[in-house]
N, C-alpha and C. Protein backbone atom coordinates (compact mmCIF):
# COMPACT_ATOMS: atom_id res chain seq x y z
N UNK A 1 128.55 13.14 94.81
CA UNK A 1 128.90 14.27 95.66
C UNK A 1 129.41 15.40 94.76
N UNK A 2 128.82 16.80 95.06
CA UNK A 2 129.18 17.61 94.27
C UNK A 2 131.11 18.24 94.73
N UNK A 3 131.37 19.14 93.66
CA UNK A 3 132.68 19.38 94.04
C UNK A 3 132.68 20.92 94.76
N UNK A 4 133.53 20.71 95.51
CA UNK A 4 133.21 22.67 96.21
C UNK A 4 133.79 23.51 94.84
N UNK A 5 133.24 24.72 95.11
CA UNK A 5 133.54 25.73 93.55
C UNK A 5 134.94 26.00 93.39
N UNK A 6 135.97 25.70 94.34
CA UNK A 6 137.25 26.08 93.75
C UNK A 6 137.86 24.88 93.36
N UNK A 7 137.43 23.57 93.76
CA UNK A 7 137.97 22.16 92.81
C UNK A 7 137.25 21.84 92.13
N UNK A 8 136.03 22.43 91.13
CA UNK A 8 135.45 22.71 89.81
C UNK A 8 136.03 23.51 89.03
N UNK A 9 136.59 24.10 89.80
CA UNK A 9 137.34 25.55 88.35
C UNK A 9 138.55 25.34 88.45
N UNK A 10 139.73 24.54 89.42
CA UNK A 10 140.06 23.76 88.89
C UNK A 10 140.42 22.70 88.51
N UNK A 11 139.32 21.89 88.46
CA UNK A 11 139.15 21.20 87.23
C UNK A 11 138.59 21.19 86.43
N UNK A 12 137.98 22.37 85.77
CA UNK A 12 137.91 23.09 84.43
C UNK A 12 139.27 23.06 84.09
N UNK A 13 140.28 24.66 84.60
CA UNK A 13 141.59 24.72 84.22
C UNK A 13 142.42 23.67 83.73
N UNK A 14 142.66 22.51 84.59
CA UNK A 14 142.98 20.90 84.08
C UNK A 14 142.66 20.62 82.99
N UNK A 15 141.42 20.21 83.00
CA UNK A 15 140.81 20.17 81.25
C UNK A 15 140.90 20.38 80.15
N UNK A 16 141.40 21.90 80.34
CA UNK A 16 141.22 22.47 79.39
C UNK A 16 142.41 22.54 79.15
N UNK A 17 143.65 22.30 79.41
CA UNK A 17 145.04 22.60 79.66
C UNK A 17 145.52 21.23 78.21
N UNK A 18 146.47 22.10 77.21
CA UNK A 18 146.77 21.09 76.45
C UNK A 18 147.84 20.43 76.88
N UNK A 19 148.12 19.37 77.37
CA UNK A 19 148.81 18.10 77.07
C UNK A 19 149.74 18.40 78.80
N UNK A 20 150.38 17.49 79.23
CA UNK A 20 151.17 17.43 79.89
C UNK A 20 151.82 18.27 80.84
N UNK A 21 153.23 18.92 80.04
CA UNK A 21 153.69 20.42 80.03
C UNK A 21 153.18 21.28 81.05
N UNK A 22 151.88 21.64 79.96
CA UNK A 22 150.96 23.06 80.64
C UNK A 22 150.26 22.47 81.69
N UNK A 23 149.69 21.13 82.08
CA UNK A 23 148.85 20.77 83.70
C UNK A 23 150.61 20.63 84.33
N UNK A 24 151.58 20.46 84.48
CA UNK A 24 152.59 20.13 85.04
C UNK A 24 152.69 21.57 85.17
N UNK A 25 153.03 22.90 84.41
CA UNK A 25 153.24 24.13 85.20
C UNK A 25 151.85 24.90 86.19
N UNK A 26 150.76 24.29 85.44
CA UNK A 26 149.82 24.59 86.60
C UNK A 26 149.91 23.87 88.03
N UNK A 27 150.51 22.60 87.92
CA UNK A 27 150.41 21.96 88.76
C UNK A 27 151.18 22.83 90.39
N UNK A 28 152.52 23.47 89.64
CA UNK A 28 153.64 24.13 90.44
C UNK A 28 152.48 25.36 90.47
N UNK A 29 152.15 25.97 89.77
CA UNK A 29 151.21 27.50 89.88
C UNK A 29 150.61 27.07 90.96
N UNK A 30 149.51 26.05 91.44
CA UNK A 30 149.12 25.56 92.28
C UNK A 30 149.55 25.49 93.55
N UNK A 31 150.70 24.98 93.29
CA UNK A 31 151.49 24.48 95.05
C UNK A 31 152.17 26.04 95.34
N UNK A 32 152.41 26.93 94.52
CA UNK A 32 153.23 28.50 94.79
C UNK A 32 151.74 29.10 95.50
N UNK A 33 151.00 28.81 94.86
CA UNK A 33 149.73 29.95 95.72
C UNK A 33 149.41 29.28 97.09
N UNK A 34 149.50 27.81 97.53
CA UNK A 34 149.25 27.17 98.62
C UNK A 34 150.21 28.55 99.58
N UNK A 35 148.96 28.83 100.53
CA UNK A 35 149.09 29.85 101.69
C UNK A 35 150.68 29.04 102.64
N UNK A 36 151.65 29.88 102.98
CA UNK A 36 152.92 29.65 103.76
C UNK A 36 152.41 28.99 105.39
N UNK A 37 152.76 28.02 105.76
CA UNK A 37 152.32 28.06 107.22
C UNK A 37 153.71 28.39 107.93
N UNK A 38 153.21 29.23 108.87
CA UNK A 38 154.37 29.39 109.81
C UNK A 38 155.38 28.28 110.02
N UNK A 39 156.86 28.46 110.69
CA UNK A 39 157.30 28.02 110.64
C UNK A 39 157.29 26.92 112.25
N UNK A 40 156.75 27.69 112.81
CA UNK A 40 156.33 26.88 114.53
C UNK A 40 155.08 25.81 113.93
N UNK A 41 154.89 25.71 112.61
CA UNK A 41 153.24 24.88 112.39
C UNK A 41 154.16 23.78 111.92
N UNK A 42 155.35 23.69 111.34
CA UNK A 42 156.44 23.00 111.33
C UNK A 42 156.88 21.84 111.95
N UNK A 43 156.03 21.46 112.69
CA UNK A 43 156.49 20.39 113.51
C UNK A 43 156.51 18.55 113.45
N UNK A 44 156.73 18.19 114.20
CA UNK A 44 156.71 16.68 114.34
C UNK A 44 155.35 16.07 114.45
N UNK A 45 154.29 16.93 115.00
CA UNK A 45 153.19 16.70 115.66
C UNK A 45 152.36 17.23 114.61
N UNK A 46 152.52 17.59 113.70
CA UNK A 46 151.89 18.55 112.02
C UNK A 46 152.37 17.37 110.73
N UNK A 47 153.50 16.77 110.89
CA UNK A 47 153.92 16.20 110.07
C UNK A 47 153.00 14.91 109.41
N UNK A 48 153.00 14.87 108.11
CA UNK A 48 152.30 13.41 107.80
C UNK A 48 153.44 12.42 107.64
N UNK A 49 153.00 11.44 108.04
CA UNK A 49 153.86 9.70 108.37
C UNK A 49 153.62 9.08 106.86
N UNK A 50 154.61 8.71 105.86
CA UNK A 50 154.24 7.91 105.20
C UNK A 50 154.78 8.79 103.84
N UNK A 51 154.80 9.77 103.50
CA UNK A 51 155.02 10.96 102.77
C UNK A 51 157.48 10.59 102.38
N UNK A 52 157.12 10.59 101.07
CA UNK A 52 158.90 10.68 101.09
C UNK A 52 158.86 11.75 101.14
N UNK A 53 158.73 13.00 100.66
CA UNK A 53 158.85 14.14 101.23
C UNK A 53 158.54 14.71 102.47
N UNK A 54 158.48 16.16 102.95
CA UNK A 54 158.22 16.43 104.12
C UNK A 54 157.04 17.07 103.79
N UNK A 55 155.69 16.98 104.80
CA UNK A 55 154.26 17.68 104.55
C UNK A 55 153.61 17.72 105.89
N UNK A 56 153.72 18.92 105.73
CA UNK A 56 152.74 19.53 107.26
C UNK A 56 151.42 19.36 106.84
N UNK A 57 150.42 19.12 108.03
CA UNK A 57 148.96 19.33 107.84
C UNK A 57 148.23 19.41 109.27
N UNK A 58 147.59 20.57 108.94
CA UNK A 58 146.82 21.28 109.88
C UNK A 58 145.30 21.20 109.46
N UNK A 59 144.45 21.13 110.36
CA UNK A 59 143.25 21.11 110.40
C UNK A 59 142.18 21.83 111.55
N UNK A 60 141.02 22.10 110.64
CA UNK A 60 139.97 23.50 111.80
C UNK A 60 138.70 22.78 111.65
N UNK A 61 138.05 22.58 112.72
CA UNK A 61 136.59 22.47 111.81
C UNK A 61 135.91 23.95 112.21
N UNK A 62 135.05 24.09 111.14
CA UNK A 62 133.99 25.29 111.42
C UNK A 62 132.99 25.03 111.24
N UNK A 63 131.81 25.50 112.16
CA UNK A 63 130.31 24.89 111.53
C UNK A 63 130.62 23.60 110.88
N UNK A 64 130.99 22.36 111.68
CA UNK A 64 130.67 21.11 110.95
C UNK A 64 131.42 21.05 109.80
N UNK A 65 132.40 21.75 109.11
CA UNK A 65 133.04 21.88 108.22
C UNK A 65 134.62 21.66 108.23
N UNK A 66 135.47 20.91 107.42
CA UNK A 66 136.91 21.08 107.60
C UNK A 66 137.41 21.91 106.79
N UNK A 67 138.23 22.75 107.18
CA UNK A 67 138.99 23.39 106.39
C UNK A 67 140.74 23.15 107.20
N UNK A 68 141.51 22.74 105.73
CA UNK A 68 143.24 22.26 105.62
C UNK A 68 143.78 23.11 105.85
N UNK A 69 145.11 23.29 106.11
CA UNK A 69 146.33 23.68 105.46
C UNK A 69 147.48 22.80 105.16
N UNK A 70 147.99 23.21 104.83
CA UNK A 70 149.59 22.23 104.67
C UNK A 70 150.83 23.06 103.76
N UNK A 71 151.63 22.50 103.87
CA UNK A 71 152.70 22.90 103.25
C UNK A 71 153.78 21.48 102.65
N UNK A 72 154.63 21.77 101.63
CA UNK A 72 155.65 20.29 101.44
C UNK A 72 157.00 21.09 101.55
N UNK A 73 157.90 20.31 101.35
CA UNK A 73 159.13 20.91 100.61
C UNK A 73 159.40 20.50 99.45
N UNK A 74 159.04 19.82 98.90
CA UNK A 74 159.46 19.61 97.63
C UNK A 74 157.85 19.94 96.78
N UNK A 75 158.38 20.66 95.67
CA UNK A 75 157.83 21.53 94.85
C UNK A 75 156.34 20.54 94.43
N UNK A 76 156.64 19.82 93.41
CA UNK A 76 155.34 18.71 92.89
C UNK A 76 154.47 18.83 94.15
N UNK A 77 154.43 18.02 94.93
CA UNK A 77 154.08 17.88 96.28
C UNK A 77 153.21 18.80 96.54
N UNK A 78 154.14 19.98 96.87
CA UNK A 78 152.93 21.10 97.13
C UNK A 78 152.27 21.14 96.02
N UNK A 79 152.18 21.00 95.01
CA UNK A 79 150.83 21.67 93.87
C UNK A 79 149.81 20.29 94.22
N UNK A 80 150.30 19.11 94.19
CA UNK A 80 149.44 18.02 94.72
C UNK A 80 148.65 18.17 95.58
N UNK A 81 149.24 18.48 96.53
CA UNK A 81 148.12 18.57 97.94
C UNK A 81 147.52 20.01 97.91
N UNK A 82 148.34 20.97 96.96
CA UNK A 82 147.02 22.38 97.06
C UNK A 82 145.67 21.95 95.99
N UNK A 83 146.08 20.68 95.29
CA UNK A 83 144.73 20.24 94.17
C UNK A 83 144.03 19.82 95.44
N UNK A 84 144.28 19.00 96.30
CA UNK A 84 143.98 17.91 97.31
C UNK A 84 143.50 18.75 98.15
N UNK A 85 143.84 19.78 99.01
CA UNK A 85 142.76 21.12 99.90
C UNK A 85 142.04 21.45 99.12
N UNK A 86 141.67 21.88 97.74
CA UNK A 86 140.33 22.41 96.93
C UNK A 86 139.60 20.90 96.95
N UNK A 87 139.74 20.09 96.90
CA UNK A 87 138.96 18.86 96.69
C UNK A 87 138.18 18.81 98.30
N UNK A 88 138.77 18.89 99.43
CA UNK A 88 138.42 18.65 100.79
C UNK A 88 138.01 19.34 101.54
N UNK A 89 138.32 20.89 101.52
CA UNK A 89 138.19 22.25 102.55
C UNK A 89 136.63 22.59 102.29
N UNK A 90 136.17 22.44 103.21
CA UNK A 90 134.91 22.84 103.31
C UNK A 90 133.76 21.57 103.36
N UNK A 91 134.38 20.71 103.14
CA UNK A 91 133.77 19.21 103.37
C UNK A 91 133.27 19.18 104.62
N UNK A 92 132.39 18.01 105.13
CA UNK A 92 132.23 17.33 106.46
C UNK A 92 132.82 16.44 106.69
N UNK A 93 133.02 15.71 108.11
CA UNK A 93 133.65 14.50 108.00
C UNK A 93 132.94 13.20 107.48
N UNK A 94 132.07 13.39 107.64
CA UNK A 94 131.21 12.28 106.48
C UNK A 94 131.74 12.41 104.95
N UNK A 95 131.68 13.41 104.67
CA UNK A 95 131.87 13.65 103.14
C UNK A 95 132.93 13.64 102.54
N UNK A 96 134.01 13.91 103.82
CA UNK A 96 135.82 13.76 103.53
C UNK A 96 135.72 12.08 103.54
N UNK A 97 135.20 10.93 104.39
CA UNK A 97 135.54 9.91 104.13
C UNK A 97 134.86 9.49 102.55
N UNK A 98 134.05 9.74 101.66
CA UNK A 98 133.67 9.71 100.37
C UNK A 98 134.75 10.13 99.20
N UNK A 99 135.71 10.97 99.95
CA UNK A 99 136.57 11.37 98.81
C UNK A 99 137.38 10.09 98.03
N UNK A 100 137.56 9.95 96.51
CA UNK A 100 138.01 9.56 96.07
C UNK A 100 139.00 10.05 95.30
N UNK A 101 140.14 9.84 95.95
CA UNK A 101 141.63 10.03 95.71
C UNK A 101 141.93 9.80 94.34
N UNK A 102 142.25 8.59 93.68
CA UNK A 102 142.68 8.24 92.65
C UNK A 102 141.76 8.81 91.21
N UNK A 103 140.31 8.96 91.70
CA UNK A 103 139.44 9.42 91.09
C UNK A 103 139.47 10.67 90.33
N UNK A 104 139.78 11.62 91.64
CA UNK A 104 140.54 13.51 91.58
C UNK A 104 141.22 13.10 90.87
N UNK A 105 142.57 12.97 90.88
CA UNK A 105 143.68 13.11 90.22
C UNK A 105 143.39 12.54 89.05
N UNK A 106 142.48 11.16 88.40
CA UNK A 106 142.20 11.06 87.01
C UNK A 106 141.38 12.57 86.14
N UNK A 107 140.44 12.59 87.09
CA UNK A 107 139.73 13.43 86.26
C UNK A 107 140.76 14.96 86.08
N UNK A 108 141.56 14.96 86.81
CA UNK A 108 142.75 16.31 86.89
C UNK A 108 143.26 16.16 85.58
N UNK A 109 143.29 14.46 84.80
CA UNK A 109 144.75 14.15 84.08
C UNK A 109 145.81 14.26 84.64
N UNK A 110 145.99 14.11 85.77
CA UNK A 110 147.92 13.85 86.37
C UNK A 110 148.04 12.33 87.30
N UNK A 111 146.73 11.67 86.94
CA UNK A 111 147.02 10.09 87.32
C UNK A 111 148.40 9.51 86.84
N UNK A 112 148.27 9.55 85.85
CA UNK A 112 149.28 8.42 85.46
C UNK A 112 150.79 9.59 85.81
N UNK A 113 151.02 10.46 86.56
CA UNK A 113 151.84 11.38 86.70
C UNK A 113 152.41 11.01 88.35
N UNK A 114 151.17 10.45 88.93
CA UNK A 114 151.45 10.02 89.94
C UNK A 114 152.49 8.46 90.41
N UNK A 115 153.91 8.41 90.69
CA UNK A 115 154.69 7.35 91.19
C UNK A 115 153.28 6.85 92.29
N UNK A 116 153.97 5.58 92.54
CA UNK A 116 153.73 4.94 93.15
C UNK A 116 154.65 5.54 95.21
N UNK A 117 155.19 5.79 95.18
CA UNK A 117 155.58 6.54 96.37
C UNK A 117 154.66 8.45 96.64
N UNK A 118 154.54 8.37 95.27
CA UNK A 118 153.53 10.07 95.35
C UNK A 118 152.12 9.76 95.90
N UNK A 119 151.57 8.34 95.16
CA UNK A 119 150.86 8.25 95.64
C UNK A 119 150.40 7.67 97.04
N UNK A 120 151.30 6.92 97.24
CA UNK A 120 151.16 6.64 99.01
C UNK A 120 151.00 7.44 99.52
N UNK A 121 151.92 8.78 99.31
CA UNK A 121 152.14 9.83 100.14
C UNK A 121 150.81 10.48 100.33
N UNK A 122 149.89 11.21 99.34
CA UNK A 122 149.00 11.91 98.79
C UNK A 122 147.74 10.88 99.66
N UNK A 123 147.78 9.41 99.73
CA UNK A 123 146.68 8.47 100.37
C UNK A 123 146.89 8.74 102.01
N UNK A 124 148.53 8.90 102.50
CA UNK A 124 148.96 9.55 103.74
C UNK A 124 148.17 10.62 104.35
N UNK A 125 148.43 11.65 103.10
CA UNK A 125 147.82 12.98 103.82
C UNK A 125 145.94 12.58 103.92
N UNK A 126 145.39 12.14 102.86
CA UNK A 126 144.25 12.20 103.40
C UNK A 126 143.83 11.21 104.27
N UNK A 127 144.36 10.34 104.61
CA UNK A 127 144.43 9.58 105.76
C UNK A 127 144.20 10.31 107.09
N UNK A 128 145.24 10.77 107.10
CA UNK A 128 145.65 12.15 107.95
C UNK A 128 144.46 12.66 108.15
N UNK A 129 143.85 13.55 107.21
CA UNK A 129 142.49 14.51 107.21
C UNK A 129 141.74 13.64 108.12
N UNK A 130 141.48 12.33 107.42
CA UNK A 130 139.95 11.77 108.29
C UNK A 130 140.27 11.39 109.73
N UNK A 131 141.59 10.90 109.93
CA UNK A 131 142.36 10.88 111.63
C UNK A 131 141.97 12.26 112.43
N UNK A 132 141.94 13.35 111.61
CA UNK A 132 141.63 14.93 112.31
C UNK A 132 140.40 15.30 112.53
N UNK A 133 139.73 14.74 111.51
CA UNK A 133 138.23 14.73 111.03
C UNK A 133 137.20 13.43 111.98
N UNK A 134 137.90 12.46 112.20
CA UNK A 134 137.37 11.36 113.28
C UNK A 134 136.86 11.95 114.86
């Protein structure tokens, strides 16, 4: 499955990023540009289950297509799941259940960056997606 053009470039940027450090401040560059959702999108009924942090997620389809939003409160988090909307937005629901989670984040280099509670969380939200996407 090919990647949509904004989770190719970045993961170019990833790539090319020396060591640690510099994908860890992209990572935050990432979650700061993730679009604000209102604060009424805020809710109990938006929230993902399973997440130690807090993470909204919203979903549209268009033409057969999903497109995300979300938001976290805690910083990491959001740059995670804004890697995690370039990997998914614009997908089908056929093609969102193909996503491979652990996969993204290797080829990102921030696997082994991922806890074991980050990653539940991060398997949560796209859980989530295909529950919206079903």
């Amino acid at each position: 499955m090919s990647l949509p053009p904004a989770a190719a470039e970045a993961l170019h940027t990833f790539q090319n990023a020396a060591g640690w450090e510099q994908r860890a401040r992209l990572l935050m560059q990432f979650g700061d540009r993730l679009p604000p959702l209102d604060d009424a999108d805020k809710n109990d009924a938006n929230r993902v289950h399973g997440c130690e942090s807090q993470v909204w997620l919203l979903g549209s389809l268009n033409d057969g297509h999903w497109q995300f939003s979300a938001s976290s409160d805690a910083r990491m988090i959001r740059g995670l799941v804004a890697l995690l909307l370039l990997r998914v937005n614009g997908l089908s629901a056929a093609e969102l259940q193909q996503v491979d989670l652990p996969d993204w984040f290797n080829e990102l280099g921030l696997s082994r960056q991922l806890s074991p509670s980050r990653s539940n969380g991060l398997n949560a939200v796209l859980q989530r997606m295909n529950e919206l996407a079903g």
